[in-house]
C-alpha atoms as a PDB file:
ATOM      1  CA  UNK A   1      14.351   2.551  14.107  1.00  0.00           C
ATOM      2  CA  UNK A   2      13.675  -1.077  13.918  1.00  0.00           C
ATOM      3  CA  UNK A   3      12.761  -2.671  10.725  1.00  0.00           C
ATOM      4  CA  UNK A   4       9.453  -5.564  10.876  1.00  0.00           C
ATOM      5  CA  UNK A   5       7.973  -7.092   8.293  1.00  0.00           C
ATOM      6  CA  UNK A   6       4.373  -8.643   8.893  1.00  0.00           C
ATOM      7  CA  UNK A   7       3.348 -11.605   6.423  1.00  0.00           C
ATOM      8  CA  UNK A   8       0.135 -13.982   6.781  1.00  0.00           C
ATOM      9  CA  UNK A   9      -3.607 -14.372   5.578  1.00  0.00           C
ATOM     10  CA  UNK A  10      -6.547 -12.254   6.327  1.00  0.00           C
ATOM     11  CA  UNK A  11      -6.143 -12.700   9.801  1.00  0.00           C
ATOM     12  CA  UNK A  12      -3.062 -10.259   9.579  1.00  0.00           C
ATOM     13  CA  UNK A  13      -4.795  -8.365   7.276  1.00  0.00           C
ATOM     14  CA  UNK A  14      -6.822  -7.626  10.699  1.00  0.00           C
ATOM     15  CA  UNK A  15      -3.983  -6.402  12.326  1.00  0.00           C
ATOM     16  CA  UNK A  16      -1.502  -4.906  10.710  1.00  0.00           C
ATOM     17  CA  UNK A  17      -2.768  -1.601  10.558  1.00  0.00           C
ATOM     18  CA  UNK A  18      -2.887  -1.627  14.691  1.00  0.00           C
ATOM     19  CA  UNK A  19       0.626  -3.029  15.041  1.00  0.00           C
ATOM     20  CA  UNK A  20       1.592  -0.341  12.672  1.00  0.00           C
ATOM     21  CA  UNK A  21       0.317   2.619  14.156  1.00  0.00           C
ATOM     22  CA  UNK A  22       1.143   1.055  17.661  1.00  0.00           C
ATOM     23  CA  UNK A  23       4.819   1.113  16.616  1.00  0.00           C
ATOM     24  CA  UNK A  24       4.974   4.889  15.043  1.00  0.00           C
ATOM     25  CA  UNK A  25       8.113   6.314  15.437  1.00  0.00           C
ATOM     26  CA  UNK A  26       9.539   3.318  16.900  1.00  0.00           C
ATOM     27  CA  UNK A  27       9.639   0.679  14.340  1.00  0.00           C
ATOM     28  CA  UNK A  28       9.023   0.617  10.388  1.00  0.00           C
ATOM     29  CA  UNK A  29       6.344  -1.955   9.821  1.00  0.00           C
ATOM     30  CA  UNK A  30       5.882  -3.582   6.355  1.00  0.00           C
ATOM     31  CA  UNK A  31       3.131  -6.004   4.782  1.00  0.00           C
ATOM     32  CA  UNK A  32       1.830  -6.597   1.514  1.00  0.00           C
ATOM     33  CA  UNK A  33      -1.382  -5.070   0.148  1.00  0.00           C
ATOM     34  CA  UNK A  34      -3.099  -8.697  -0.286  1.00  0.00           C
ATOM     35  CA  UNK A  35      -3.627 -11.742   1.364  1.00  0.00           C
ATOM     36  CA  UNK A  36      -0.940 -14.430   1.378  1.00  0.00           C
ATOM     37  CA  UNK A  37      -3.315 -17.140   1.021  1.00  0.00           C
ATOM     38  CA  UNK A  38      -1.983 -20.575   0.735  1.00  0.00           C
ATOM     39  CA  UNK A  39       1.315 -21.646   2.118  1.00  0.00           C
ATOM     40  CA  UNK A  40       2.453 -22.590  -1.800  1.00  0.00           C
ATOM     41  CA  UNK A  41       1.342 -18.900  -2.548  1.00  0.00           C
ATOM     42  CA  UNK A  42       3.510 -17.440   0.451  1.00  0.00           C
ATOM     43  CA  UNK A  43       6.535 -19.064  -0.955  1.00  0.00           C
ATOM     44  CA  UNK A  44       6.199 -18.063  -4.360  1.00  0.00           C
ATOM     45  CA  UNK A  45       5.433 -14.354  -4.020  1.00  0.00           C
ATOM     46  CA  UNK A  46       7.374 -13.305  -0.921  1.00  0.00           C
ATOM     47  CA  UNK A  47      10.302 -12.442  -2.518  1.00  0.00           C
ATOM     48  CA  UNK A  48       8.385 -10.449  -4.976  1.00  0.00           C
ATOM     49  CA  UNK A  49       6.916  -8.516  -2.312  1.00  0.00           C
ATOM     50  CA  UNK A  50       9.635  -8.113  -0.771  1.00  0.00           C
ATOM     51  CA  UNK A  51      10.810  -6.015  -4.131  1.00  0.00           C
ATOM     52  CA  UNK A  52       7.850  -4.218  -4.951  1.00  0.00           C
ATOM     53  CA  UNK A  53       7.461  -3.317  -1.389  1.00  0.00           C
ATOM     54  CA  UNK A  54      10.628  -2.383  -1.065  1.00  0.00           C
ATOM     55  CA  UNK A  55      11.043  -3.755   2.616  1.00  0.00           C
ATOM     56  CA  UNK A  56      14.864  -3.829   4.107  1.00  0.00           C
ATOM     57  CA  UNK A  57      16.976  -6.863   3.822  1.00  0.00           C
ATOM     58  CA  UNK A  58      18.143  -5.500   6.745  1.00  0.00           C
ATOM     59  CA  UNK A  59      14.752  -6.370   8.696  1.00  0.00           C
ATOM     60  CA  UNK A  60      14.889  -6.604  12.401  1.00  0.00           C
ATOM     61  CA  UNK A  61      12.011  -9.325  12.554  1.00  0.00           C
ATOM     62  CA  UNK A  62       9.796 -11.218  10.257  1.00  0.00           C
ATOM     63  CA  UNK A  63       6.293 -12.485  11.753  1.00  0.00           C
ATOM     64  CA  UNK A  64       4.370 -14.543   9.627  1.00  0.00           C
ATOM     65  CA  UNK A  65       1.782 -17.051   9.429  1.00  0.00           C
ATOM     66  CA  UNK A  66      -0.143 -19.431   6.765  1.00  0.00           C
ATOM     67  CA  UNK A  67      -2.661 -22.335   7.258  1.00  0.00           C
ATOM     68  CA  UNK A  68      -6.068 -21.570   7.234  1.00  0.00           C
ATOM     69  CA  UNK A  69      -6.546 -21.618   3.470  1.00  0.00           C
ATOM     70  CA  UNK A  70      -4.667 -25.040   3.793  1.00  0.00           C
ATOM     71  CA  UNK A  71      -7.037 -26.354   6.112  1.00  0.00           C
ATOM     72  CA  UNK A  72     -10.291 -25.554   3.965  1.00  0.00           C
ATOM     73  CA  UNK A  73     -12.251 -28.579   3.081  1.00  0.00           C
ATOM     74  CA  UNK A  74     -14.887 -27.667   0.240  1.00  0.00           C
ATOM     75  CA  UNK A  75     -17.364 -30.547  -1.211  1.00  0.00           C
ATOM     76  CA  UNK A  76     -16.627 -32.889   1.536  1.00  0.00           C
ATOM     77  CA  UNK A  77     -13.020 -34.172   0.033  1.00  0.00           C
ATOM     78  CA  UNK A  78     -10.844 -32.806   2.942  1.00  0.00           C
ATOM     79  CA  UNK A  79      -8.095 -30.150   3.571  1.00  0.00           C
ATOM     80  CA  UNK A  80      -7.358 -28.238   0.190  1.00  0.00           C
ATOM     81  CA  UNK A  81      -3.445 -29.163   1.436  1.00  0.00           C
ATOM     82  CA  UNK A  82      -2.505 -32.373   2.870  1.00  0.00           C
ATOM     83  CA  UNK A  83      -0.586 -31.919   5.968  1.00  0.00           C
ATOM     84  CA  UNK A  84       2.567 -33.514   4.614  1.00  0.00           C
ATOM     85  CA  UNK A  85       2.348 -30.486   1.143  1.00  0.00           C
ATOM     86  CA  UNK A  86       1.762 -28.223   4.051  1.00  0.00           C
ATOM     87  CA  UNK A  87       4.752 -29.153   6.622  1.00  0.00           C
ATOM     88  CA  UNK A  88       7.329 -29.119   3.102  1.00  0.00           C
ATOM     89  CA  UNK A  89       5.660 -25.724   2.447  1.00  0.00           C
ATOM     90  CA  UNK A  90       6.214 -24.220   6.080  1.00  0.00           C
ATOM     91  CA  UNK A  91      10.103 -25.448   6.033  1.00  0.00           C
ATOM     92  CA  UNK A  92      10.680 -23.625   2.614  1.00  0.00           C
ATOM     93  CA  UNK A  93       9.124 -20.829   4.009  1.00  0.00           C
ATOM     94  CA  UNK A  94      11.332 -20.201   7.337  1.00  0.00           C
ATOM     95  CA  UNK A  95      14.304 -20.987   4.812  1.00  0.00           C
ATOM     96  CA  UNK A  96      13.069 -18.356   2.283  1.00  0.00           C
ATOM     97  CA  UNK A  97      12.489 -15.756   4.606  1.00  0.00           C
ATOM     98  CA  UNK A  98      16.018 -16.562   6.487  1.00  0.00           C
ATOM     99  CA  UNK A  99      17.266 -16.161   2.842  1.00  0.00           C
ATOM    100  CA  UNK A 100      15.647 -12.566   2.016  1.00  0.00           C
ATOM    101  CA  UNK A 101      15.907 -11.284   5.670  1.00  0.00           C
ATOM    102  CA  UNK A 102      19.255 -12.842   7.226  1.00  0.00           C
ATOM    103  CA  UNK A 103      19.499 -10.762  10.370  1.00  0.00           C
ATOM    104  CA  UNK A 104      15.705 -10.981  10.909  1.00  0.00           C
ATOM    105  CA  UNK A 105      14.295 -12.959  14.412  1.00  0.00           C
ATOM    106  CA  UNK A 106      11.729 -14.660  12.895  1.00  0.00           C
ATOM    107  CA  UNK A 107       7.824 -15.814  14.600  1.00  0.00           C
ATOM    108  CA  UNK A 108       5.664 -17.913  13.234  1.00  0.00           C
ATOM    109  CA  UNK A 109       2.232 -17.487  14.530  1.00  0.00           C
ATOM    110  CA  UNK A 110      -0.383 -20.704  14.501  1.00  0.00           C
ATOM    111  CA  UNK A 111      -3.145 -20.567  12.633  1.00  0.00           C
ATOM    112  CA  UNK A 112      -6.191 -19.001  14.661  1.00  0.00           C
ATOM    113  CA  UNK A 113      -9.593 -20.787  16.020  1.00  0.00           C
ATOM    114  CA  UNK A 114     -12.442 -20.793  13.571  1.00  0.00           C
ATOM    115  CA  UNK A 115     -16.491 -20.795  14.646  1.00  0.00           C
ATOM    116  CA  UNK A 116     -17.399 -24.197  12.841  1.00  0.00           C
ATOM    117  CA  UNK A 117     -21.123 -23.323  13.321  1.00  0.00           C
ATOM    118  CA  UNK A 118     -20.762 -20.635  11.110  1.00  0.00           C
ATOM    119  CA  UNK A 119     -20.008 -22.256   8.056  1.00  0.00           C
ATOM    120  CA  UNK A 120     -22.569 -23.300   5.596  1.00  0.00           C
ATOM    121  CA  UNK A 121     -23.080 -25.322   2.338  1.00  0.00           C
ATOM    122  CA  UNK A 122     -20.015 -26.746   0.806  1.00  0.00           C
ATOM    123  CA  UNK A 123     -16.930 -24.546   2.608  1.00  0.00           C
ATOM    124  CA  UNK A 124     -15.881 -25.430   5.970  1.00  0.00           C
ATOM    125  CA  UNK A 125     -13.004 -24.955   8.941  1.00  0.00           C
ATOM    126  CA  UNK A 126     -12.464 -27.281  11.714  1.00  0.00           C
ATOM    127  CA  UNK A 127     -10.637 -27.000  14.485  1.00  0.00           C
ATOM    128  CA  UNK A 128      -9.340 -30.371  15.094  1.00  0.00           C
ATOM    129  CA  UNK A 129      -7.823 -30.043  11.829  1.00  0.00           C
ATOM    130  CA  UNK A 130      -6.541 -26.591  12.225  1.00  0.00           C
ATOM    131  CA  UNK A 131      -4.735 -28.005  15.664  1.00  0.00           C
ATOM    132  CA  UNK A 132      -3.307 -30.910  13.413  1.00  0.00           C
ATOM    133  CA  UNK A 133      -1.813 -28.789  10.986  1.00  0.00           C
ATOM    134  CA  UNK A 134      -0.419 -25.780  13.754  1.00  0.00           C
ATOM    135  CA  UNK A 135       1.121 -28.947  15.660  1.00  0.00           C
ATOM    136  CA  UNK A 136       2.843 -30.157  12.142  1.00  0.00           C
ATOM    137  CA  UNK A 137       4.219 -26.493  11.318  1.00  0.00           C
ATOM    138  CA  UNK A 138       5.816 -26.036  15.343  1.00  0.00           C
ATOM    139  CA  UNK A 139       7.093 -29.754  14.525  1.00  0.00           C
ATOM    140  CA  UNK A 140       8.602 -28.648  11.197  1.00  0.00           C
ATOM    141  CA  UNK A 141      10.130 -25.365  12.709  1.00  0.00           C
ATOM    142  CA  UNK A 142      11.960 -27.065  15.745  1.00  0.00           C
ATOM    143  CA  UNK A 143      15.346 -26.103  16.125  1.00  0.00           C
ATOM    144  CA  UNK A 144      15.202 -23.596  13.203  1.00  0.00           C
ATOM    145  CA  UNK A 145      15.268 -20.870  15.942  1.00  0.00           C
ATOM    146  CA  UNK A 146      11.624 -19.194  14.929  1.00  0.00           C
ATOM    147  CA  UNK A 147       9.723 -18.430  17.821  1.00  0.00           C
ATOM    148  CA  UNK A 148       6.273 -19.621  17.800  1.00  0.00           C
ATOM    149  CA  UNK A 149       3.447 -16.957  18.629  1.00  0.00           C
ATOM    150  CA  UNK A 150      -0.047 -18.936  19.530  1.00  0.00           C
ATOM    151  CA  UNK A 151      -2.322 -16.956  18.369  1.00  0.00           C
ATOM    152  CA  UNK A 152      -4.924 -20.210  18.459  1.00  0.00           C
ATOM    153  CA  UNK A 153      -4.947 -20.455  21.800  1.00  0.00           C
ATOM    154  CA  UNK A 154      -5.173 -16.870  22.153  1.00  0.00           C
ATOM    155  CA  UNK A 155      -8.275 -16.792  19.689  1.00  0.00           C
ATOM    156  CA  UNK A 156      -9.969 -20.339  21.640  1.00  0.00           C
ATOM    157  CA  UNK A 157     -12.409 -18.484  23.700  1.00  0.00           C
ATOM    158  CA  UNK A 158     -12.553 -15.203  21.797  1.00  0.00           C
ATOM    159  CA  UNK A 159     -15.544 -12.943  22.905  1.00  0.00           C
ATOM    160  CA  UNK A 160     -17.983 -12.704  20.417  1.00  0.00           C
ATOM    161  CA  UNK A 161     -17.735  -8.968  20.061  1.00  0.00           C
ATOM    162  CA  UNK A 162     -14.152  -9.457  18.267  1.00  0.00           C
ATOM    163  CA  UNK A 163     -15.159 -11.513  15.717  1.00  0.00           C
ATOM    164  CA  UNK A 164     -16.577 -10.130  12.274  1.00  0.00           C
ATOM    165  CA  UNK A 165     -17.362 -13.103  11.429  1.00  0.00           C
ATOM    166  CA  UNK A 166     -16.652 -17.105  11.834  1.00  0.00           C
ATOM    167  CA  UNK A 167     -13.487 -16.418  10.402  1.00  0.00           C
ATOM    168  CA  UNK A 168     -11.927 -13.086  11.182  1.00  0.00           C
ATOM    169  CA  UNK A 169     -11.164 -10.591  14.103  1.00  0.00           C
ATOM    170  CA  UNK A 170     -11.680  -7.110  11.777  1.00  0.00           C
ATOM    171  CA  UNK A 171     -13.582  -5.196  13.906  1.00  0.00           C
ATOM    172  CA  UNK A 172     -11.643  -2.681  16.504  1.00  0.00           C
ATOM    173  CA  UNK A 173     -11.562  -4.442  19.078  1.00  0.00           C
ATOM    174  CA  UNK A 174     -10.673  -7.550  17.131  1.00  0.00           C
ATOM    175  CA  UNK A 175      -7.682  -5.743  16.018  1.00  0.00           C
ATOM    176  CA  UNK A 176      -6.386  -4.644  19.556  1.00  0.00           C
ATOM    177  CA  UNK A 177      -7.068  -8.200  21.095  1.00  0.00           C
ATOM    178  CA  UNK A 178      -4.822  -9.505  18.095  1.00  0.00           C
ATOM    179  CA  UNK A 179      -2.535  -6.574  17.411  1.00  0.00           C
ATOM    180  CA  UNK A 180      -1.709  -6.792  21.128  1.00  0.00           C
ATOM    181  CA  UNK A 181      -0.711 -10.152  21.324  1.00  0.00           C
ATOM    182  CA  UNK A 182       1.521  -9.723  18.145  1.00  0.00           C
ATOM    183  CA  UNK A 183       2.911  -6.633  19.827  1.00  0.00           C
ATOM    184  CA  UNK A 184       3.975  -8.305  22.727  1.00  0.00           C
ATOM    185  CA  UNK A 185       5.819 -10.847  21.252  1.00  0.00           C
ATOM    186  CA  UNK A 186       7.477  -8.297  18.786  1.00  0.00           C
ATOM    187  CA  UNK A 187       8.314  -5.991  21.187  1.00  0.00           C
ATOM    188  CA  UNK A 188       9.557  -8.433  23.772  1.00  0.00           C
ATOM    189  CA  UNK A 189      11.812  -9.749  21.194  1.00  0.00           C
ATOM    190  CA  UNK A 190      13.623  -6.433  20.078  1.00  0.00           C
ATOM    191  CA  UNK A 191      13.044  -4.538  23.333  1.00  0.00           C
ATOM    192  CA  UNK A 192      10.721  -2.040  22.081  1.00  0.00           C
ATOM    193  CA  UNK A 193       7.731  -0.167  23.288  1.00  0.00           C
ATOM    194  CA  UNK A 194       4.466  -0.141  21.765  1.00  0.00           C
ATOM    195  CA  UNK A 195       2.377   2.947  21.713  1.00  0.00           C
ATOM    196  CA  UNK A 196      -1.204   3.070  23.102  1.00  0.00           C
ATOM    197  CA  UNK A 197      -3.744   2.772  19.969  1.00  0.00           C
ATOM    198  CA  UNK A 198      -7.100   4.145  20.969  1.00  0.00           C
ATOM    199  CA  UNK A 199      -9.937   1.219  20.294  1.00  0.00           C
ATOM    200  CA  UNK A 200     -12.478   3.929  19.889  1.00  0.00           C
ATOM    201  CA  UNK A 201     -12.213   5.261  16.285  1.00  0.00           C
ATOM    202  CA  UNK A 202      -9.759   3.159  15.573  1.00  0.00           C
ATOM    203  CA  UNK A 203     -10.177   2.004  11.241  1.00  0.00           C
ATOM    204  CA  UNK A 204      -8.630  -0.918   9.744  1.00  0.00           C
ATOM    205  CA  UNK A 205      -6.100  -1.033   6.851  1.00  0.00           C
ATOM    206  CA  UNK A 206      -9.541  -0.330   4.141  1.00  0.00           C
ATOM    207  CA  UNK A 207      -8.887  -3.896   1.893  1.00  0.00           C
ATOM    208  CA  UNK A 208     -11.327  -4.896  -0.195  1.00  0.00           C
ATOM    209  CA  UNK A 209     -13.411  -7.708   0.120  1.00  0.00           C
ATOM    210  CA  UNK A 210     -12.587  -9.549  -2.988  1.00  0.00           C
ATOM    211  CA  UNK A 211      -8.820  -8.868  -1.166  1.00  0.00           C
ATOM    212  CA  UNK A 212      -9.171 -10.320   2.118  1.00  0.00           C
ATOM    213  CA  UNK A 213     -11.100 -13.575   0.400  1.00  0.00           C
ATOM    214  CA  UNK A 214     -12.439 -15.867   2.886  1.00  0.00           C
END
């Protein structure tokens, strides 16, 4: 069977357990049992989740994402990352996972749209800045080979009844909308098929809330 490793913030958090099941008996899918947070925090701990996951060097494909916890702007003093931390970051990245997985096709996916409205006192997402930084990570990765999945402009005009909240797809739904458009990238790529995961019923991977984070 094929070999995938998922990696990325609570948005993936929203779909791996869809991709997963989606993919029984046809692929082995791996992701960590947290959030991957910051770009910084991605490339510090992959490699140790690599180990204590014990996921194959011999991966097939590596699909990962980071950004929105870059992009947060709390107490009015802008983006918790500056762009130019955040482009270094997302090079060091692609090289560290080319490192760990060096027969892995690798996808990065762009960070996805946020509801600005729904943000209150002193935390906030926008999506002009989110844009800015997805354009600066697809500059950074050109020529490196990684195929870039856009999952913003998949998530611009969501339908309401995805969302869970301004942030985040986890409701079933949510997770098939998303899952599916990882899936077809994935599977495209390593000429796979997906299995049909029934919406109805269907339960997300059960993180905790202190987990996902926001």
């Amino acid at each position: 069977m094929k070999k995938i490793v998922l990696i990325g913030d609570s948005i993936r958090m929203g779909y791996d357990k869809y991709v997963k099941e989606a993919l029984d008996g046809v692929a082995e899918v791996y992701y960590p049992g947290e959030n991957c947070r910051f770009a910084q925090y991605t490339l510090r701990f992959i490699s140790d989740w690599k180990h204590k996951g014990e996921w194959p060097t011999d991966a097939d494909l590596v699909h990962w994402n980071v950004g929105l916890w870059d992009v947060c702007e709390m107490f009015g003093e802008g983006p918790i990352s500056s762009i130019e931390h955040y482009t270094e970051m997302i090079t060091r990245i692609d090289k560290r996972i080319r490192l760990l997985f060096p027969n892995a096709k690798v996808v990065f996916a762009t960070s996805t749209a946020v509801r600005e409205e729904g943000y209150s006192g002193n935390f906030h997402r926008y999506n002009a800045t989110i844009e800015r930084y997805n354009a600066a990570a697809i500059a950074a990765l050109e020529g490196t080979g990684t195929v870039i999945n856009d999952l913003y402009e998949h998530t611009k005009d969501i339908k309401p009844e995805y969302c869970s909240d301004m942030t985040h797809y986890n409701t079933p739904a949510g997770a098939a909308y998303m899952g599916g458009k990882v899936l077809s990238v994935i599977c495209n790529m390593l000429d796979i098929s997906a299995n049909e995961v029934k919406v109805e019923g269907f339960e997300l991977e059960k993180y905790t809330a202190d987990n996902i984070g926001r």
